[in-house]
C-alpha atoms as a PDB file:
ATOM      1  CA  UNK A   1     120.479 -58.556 -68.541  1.00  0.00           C
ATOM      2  CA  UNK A   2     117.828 -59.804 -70.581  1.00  0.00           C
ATOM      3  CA  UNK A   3     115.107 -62.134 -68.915  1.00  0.00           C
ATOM      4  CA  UNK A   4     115.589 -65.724 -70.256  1.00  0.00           C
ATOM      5  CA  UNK A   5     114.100 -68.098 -67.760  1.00  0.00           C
ATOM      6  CA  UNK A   6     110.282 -68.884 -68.481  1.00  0.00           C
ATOM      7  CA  UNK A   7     109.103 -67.655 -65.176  1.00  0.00           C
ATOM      8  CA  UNK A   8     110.753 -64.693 -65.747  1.00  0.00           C
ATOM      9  CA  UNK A   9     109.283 -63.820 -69.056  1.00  0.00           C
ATOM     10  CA  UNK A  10     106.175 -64.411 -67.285  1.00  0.00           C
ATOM     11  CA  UNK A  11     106.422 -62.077 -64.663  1.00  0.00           C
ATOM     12  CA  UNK A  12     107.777 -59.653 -67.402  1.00  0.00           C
ATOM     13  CA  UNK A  13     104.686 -60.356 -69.159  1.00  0.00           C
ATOM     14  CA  UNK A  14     102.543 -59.826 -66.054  1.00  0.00           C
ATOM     15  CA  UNK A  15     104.124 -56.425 -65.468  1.00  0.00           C
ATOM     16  CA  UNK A  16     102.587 -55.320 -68.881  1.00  0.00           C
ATOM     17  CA  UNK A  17      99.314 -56.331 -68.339  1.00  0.00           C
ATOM     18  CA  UNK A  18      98.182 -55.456 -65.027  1.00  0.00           C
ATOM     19  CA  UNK A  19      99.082 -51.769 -63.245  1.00  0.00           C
ATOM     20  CA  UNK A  20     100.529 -52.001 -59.768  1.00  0.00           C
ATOM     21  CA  UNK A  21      99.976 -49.836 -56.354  1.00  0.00           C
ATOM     22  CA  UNK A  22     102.746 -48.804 -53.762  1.00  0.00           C
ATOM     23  CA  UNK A  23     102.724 -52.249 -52.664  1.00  0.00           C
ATOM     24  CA  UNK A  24     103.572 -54.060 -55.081  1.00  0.00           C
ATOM     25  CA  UNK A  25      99.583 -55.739 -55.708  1.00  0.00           C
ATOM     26  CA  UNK A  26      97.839 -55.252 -58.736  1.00  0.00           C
ATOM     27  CA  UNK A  27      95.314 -52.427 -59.318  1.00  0.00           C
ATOM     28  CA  UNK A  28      91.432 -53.066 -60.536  1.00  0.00           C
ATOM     29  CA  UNK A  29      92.654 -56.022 -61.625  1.00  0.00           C
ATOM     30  CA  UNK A  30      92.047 -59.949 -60.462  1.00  0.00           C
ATOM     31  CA  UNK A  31      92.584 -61.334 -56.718  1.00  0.00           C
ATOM     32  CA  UNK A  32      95.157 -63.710 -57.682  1.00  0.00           C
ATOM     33  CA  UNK A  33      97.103 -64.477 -61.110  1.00  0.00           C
ATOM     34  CA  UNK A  34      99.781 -67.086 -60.190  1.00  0.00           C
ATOM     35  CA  UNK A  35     101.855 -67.970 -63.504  1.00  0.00           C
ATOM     36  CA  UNK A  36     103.265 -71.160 -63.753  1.00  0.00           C
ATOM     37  CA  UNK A  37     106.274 -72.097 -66.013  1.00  0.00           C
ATOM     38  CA  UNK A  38     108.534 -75.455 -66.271  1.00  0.00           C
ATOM     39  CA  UNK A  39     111.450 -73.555 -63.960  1.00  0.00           C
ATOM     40  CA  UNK A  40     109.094 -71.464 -61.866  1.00  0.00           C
ATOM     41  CA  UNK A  41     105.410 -70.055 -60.379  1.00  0.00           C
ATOM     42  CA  UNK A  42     104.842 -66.491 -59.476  1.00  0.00           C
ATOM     43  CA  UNK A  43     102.161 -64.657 -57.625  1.00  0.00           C
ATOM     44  CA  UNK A  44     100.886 -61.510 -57.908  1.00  0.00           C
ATOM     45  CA  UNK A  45      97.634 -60.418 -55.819  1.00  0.00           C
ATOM     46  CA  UNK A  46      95.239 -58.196 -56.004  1.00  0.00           C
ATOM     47  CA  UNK A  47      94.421 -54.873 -54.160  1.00  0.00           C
ATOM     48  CA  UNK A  48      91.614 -56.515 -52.536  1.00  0.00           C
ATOM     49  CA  UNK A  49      92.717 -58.994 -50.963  1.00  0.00           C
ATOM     50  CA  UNK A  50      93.408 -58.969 -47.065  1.00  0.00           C
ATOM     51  CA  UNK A  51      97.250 -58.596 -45.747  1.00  0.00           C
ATOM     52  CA  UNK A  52      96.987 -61.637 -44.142  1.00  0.00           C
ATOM     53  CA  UNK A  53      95.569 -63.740 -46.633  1.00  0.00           C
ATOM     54  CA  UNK A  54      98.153 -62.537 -49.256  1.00  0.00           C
ATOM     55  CA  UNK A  55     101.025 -63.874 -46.786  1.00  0.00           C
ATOM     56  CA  UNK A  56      99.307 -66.918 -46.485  1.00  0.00           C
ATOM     57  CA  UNK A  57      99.340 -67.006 -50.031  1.00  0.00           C
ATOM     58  CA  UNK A  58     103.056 -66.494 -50.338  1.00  0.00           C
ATOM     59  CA  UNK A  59     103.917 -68.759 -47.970  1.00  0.00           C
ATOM     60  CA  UNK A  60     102.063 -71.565 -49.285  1.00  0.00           C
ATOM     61  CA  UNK A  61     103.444 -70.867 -52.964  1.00  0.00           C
ATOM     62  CA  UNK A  62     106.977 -71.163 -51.473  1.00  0.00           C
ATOM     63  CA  UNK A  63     106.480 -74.014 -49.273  1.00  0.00           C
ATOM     64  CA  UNK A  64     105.181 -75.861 -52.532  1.00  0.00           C
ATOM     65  CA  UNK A  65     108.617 -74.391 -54.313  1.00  0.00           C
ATOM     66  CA  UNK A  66     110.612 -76.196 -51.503  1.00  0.00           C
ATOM     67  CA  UNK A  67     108.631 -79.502 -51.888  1.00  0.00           C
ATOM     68  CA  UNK A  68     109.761 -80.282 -55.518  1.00  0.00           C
ATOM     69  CA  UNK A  69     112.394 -79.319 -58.271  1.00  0.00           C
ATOM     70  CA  UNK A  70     110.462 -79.155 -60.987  1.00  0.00           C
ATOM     71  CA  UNK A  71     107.350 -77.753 -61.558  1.00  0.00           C
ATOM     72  CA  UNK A  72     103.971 -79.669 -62.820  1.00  0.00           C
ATOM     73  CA  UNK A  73     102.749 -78.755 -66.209  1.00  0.00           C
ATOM     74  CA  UNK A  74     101.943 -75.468 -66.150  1.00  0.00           C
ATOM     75  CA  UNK A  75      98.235 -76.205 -68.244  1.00  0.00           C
ATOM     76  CA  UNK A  76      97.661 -78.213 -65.298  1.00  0.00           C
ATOM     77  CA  UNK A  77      96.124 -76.325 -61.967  1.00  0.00           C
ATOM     78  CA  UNK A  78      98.613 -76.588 -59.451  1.00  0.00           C
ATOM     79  CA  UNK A  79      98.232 -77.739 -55.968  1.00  0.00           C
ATOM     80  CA  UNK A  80      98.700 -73.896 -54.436  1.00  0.00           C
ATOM     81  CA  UNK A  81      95.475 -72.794 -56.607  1.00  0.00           C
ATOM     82  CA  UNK A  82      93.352 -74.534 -54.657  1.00  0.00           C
ATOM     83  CA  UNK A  83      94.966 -73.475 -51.557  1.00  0.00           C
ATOM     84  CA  UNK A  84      94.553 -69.664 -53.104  1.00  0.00           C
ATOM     85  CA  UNK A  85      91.224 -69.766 -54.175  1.00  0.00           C
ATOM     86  CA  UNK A  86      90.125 -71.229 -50.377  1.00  0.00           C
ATOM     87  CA  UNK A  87      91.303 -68.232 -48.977  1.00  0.00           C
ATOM     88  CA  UNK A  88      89.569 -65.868 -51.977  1.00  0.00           C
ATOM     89  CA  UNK A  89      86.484 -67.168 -51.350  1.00  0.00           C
ATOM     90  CA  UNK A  90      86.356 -67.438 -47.347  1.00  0.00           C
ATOM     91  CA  UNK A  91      87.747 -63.470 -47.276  1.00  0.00           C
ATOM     92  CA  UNK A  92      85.885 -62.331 -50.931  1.00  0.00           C
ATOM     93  CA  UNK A  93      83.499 -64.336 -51.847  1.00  0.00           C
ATOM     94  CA  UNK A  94      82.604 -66.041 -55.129  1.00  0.00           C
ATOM     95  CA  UNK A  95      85.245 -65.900 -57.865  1.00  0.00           C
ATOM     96  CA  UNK A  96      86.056 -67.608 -61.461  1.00  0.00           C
ATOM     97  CA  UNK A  97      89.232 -69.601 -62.058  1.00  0.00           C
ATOM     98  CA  UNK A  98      90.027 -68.956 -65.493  1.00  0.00           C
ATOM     99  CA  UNK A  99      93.781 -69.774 -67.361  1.00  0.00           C
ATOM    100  CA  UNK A 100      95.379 -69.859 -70.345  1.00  0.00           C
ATOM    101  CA  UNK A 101      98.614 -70.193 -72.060  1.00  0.00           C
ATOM    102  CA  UNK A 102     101.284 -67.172 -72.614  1.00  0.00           C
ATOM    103  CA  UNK A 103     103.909 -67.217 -75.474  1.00  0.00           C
ATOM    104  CA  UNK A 104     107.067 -64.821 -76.527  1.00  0.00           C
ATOM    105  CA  UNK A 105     107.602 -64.343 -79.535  1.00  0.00           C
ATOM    106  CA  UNK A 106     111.094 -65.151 -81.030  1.00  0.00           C
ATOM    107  CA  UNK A 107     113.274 -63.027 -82.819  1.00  0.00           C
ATOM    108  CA  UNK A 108     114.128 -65.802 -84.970  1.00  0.00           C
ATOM    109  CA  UNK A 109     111.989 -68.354 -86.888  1.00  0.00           C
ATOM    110  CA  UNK A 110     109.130 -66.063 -87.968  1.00  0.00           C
ATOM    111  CA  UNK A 111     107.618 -65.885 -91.202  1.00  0.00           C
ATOM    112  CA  UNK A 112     109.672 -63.650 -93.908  1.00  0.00           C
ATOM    113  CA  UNK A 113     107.958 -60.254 -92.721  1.00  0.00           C
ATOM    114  CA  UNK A 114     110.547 -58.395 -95.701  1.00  0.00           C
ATOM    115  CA  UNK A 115     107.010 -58.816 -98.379  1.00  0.00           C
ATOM    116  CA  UNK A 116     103.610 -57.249 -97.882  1.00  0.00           C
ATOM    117  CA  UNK A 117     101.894 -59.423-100.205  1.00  0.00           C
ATOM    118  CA  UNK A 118     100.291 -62.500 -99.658  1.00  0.00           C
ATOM    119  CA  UNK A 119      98.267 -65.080-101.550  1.00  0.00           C
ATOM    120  CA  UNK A 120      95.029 -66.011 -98.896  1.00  0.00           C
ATOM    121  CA  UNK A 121      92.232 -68.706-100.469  1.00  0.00           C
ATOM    122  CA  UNK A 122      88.746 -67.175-100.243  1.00  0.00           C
ATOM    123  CA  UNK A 123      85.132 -68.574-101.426  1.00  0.00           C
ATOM    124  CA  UNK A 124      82.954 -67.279-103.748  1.00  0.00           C
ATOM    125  CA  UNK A 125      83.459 -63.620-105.183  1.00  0.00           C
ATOM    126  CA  UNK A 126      84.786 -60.829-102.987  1.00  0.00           C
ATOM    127  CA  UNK A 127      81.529 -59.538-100.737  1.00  0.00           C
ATOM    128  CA  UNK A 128      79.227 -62.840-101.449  1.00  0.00           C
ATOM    129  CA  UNK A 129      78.929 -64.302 -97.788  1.00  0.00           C
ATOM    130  CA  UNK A 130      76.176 -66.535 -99.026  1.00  0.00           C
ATOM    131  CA  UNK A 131      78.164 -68.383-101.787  1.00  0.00           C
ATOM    132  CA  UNK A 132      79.852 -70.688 -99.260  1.00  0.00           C
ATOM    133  CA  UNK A 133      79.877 -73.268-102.213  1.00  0.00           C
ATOM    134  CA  UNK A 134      81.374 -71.173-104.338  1.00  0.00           C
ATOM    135  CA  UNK A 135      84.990 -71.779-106.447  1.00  0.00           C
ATOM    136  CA  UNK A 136      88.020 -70.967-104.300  1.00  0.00           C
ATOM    137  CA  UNK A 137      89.190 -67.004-105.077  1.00  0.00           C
ATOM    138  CA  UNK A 138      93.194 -66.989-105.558  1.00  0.00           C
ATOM    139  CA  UNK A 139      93.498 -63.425-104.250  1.00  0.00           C
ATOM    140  CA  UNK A 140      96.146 -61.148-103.325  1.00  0.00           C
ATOM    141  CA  UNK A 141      96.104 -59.518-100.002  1.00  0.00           C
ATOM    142  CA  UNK A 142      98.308 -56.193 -98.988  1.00  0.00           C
ATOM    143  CA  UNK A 143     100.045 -56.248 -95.142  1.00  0.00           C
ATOM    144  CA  UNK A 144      99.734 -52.429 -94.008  1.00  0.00           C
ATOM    145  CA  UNK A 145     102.165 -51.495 -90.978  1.00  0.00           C
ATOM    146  CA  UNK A 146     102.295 -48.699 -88.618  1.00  0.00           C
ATOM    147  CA  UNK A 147     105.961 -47.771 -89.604  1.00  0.00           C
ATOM    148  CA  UNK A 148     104.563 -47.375 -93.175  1.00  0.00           C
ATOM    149  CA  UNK A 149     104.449 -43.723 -94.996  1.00  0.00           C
ATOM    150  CA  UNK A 150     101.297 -41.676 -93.532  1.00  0.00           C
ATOM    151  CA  UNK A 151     100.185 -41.712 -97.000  1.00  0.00           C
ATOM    152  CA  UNK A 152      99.934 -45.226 -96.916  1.00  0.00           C
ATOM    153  CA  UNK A 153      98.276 -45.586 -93.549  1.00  0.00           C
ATOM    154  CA  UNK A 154      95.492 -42.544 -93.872  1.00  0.00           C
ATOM    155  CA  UNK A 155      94.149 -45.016 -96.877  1.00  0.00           C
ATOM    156  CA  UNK A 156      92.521 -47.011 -93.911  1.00  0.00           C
ATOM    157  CA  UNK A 157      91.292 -44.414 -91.956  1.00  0.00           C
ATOM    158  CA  UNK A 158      88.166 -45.101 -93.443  1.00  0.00           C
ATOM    159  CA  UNK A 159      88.127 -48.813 -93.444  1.00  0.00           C
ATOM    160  CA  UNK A 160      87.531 -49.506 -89.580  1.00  0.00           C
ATOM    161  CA  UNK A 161      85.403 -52.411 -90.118  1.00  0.00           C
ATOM    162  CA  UNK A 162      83.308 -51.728 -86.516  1.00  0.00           C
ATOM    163  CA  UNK A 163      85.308 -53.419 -83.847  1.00  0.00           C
ATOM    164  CA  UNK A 164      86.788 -50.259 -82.898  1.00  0.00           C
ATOM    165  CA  UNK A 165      84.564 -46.770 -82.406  1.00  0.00           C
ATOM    166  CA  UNK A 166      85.582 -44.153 -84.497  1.00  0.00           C
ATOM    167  CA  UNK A 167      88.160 -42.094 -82.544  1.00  0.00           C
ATOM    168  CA  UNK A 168      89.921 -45.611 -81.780  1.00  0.00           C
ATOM    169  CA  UNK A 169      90.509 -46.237 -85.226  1.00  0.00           C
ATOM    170  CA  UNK A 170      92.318 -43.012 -85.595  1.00  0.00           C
ATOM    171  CA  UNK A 171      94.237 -43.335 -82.863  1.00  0.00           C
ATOM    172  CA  UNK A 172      95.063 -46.523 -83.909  1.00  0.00           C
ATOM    173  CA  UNK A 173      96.037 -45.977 -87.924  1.00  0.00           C
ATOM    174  CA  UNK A 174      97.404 -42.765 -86.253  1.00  0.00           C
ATOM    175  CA  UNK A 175     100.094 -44.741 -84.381  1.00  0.00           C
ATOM    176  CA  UNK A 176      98.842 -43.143 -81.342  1.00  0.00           C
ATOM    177  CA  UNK A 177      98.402 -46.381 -79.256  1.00  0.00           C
ATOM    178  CA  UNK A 178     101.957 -48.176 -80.865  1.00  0.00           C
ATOM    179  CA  UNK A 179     102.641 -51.019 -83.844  1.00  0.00           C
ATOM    180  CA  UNK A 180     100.069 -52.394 -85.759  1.00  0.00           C
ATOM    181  CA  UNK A 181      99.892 -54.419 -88.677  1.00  0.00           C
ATOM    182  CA  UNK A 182      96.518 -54.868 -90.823  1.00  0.00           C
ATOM    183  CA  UNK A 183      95.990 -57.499 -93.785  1.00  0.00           C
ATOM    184  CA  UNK A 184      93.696 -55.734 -96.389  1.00  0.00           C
ATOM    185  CA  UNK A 185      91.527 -56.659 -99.648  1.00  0.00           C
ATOM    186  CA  UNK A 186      90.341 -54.615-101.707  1.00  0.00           C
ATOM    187  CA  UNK A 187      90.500 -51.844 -98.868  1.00  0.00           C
ATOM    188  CA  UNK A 188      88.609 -53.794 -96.356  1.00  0.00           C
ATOM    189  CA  UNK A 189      90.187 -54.592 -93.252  1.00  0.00           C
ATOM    190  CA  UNK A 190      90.429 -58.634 -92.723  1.00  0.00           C
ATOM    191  CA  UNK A 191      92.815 -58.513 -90.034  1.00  0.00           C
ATOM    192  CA  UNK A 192      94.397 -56.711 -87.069  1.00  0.00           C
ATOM    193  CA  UNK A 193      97.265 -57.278 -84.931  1.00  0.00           C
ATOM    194  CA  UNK A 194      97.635 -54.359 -82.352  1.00  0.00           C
ATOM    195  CA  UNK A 195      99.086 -53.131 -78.905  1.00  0.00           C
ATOM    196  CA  UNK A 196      96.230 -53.267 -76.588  1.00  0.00           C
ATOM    197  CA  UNK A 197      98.835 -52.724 -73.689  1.00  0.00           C
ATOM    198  CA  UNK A 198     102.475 -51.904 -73.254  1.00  0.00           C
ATOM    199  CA  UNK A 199     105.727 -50.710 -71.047  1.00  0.00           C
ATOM    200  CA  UNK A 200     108.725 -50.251 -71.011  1.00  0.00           C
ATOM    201  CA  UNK A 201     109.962 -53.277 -71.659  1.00  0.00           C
ATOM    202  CA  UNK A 202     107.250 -55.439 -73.265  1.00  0.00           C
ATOM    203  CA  UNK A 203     103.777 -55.428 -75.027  1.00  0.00           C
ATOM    204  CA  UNK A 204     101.179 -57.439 -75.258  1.00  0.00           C
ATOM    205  CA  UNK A 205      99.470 -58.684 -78.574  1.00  0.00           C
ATOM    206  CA  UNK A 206      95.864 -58.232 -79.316  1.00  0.00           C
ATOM    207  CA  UNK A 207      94.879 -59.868 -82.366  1.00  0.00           C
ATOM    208  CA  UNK A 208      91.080 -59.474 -84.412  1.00  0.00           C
ATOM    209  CA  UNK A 209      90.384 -61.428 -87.374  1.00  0.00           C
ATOM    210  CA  UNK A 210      86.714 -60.734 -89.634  1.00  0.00           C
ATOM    211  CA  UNK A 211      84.757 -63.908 -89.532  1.00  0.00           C
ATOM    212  CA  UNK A 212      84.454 -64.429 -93.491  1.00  0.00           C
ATOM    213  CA  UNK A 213      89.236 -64.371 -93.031  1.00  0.00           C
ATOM    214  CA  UNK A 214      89.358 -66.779 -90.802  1.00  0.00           C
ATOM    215  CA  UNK A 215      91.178 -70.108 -91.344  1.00  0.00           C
ATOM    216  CA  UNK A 216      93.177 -68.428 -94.061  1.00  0.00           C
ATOM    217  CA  UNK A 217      96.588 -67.917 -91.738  1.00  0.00           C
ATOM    218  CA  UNK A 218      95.957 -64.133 -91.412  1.00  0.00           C
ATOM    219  CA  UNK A 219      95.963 -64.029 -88.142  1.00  0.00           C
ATOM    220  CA  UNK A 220      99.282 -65.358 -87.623  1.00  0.00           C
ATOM    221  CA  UNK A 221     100.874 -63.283 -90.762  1.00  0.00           C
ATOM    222  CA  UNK A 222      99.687 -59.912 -88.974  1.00  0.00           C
ATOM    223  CA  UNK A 223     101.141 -61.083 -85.769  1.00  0.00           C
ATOM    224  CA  UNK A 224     104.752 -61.584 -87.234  1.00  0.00           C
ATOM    225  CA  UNK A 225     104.871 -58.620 -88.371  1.00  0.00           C
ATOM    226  CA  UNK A 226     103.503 -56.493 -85.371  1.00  0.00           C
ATOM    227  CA  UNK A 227     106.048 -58.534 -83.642  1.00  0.00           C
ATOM    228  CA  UNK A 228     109.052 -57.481 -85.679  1.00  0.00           C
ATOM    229  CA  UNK A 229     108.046 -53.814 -84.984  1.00  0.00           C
ATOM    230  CA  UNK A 230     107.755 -54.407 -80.979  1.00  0.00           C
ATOM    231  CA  UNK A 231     111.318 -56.007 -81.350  1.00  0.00           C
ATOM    232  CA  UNK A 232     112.369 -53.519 -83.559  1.00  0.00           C
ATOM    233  CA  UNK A 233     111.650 -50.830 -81.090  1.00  0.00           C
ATOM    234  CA  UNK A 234     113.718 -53.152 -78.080  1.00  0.00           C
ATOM    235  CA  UNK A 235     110.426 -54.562 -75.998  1.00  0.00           C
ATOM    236  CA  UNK A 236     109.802 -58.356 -76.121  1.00  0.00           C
ATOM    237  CA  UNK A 237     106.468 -59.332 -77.578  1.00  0.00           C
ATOM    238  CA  UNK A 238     104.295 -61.066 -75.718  1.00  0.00           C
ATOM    239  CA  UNK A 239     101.190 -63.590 -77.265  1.00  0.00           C
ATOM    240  CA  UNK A 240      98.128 -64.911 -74.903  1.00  0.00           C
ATOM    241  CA  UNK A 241      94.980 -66.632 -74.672  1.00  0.00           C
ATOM    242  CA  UNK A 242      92.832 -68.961 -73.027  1.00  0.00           C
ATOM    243  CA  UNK A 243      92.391 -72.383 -72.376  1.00  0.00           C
ATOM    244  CA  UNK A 244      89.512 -72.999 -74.492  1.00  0.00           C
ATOM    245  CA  UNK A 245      90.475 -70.288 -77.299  1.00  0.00           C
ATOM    246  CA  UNK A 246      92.024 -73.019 -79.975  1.00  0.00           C
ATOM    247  CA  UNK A 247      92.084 -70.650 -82.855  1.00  0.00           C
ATOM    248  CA  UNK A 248      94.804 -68.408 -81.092  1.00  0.00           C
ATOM    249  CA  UNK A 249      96.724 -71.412 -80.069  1.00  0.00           C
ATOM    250  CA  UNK A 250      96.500 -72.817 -83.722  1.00  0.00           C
ATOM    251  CA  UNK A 251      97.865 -69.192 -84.402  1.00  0.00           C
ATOM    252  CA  UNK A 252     100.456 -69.795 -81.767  1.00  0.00           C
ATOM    253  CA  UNK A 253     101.832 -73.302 -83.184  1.00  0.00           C
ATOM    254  CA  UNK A 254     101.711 -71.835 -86.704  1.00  0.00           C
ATOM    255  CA  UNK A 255     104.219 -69.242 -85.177  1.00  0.00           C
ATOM    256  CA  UNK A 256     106.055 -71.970 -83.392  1.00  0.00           C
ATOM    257  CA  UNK A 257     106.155 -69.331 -80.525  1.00  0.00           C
ATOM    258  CA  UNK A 258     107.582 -70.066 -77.545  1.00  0.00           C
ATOM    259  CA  UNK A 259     105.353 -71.442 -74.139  1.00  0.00           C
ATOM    260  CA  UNK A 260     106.603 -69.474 -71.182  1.00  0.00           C
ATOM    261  CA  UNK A 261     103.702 -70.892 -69.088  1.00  0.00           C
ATOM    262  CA  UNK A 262     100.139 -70.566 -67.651  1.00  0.00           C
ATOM    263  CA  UNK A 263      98.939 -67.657 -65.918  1.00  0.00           C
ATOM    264  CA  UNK A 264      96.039 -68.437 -63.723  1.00  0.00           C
ATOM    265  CA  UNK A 265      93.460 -66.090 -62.491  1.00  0.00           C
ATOM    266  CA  UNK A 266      91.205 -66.218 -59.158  1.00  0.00           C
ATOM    267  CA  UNK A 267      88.621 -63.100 -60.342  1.00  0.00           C
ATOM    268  CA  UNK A 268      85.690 -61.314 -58.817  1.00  0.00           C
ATOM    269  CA  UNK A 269      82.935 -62.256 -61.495  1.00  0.00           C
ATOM    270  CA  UNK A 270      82.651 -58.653 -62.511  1.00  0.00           C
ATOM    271  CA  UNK A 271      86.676 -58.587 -63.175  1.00  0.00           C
ATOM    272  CA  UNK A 272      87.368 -61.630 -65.186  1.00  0.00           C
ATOM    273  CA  UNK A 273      89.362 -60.454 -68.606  1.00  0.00           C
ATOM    274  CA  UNK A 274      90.578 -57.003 -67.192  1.00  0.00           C
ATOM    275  CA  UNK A 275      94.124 -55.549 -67.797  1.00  0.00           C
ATOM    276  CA  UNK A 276      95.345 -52.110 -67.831  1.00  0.00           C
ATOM    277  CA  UNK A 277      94.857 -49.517 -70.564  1.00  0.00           C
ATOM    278  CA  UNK A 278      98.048 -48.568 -70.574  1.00  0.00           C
ATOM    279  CA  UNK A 279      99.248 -47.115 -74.078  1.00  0.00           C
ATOM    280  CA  UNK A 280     102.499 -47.102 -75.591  1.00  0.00           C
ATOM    281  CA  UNK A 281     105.061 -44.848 -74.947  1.00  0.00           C
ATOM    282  CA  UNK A 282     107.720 -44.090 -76.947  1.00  0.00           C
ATOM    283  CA  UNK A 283     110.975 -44.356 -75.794  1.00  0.00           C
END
């Protein structure tokens, strides 16, 4: 049966991101993440971390579960974090707290995905990055989709616009590392939504937007419609970011996706960011 509960999303969404080892902790990855939702908390810890101070971990994450119904907001550090990142230190050494929140997105209530074109407000003339004063551009811009017609998709094989190195891009346009949707102008890329990471049952979305798109609602345009492929292929689509990244929330809101929670993360310094490279498989 389907996960519905937020914490359980969460630890869905956990499960794509980070690799696990025989026992159960997760692999080159963080010491702690501990996800926090409205009818849950979760813990996951890392390989790192000492047998005993995992247990005490556990145990102090369900003796906070017994002390309350309801959880505290999950953008707000709970109690156990402290507790967790006590025990990090004393047995580790120096880590970063970091945080952010994590989003599903829902079948229903996206954007109309059934068009590829879209009207997007630019300045100036198309290329003219100085001309920031320039009259407002009514232009048209194309929505190209990994499920399109390999004629269609080798047209931006030679439009990677540098974010990626070469034999990424291919993969990518390729389909090689699962759904993608790119908005395009006058065959230059102005925005990706991708599958940095997947299994079996969810992926996660990784979105890139060039600097002279931004603020035009690209970014959430190419995420509805990578999201319609992930749910078109039966894995739930997962959206994330951190605390202080407003421009994917805004992208989140614009959505109206839905908050599943906070994941927290207790990282060695050298760590902080990681997830697995784990590419999509097709079913």
């Amino acid at each position: 049966m389907p996960a519905t509960r937020s914490v359980d999303l969460l630890a869905t969404e956990v499960g794509v991101l980070w690799d696990r080892d025989a026992r159960g902790r997760l692999r080159q990855a963080h010491h702690v993440v501990l996800g926090v939702a409205e009818d849950g908390q979760l813990l996951a810890v890392g390989e790192d971390v000492p047998d005993d101070v995992a247990d005490a971990m556990a145990d102090a994450l369900e003796a906070a579960a017994e002390r309350r119904h309801r959880y505290a907001e999950p953008d707000r550090p709970p109690e156990v974090l402290a507790y967790c990142r006590e025990r990090i230190v004393s047995a580790l050494g120096p880590v970063l707290t970091s945080g952010g929140p994590s989003y599903l997105v829902p079948r229903e209530g996206l954007p109309n995905t059934d068009g590829r074109t879209y009207d997007a407000q630019f300045a100036g003339d198309e290329g003219d990055n100085d001309n920031k004063g320039g009259d407002n551009d009514a232009a048209s811009v194309r929505i190209v989709r990994s499920d399109d017609e390999a004629e269609t998709r080798d047209g931006l094989r030679a439009a990677n616009p540098d974010t990626w190195s070469g034999d990424e891009w291919a993969d990518l346009i390729a389909g090689r590392l699962g759904p993608w949707a790119i908005a395009t102008r006058a065959s230059r890329v102005l925005a990706v939504a991708h599958t940095p990471v997947a299994d079996a049952r969810g992926a996660e979305a990784g979105v890139w937007t060039h600097p002279d798109a931004r603020g035009r609602g690209l970014a959430a345009t190419v995420t509805a419609h990578w999201a319609r492929l992930v749910r078109d292929a039966g894995r739930l689509p997962f959206y994330s970011t951190s605390s202080d990244n407003l421009s994917s929330q805004r992208v989140a809101s614009r959505l109206a996706l839905r908050p599943i929670g906070w994941l927290w993360k207790l990282s060695a310094p050298d760590r902080l960011g990681l997830h697995a490279h784990r590419p999509w498989l097709p079913d």
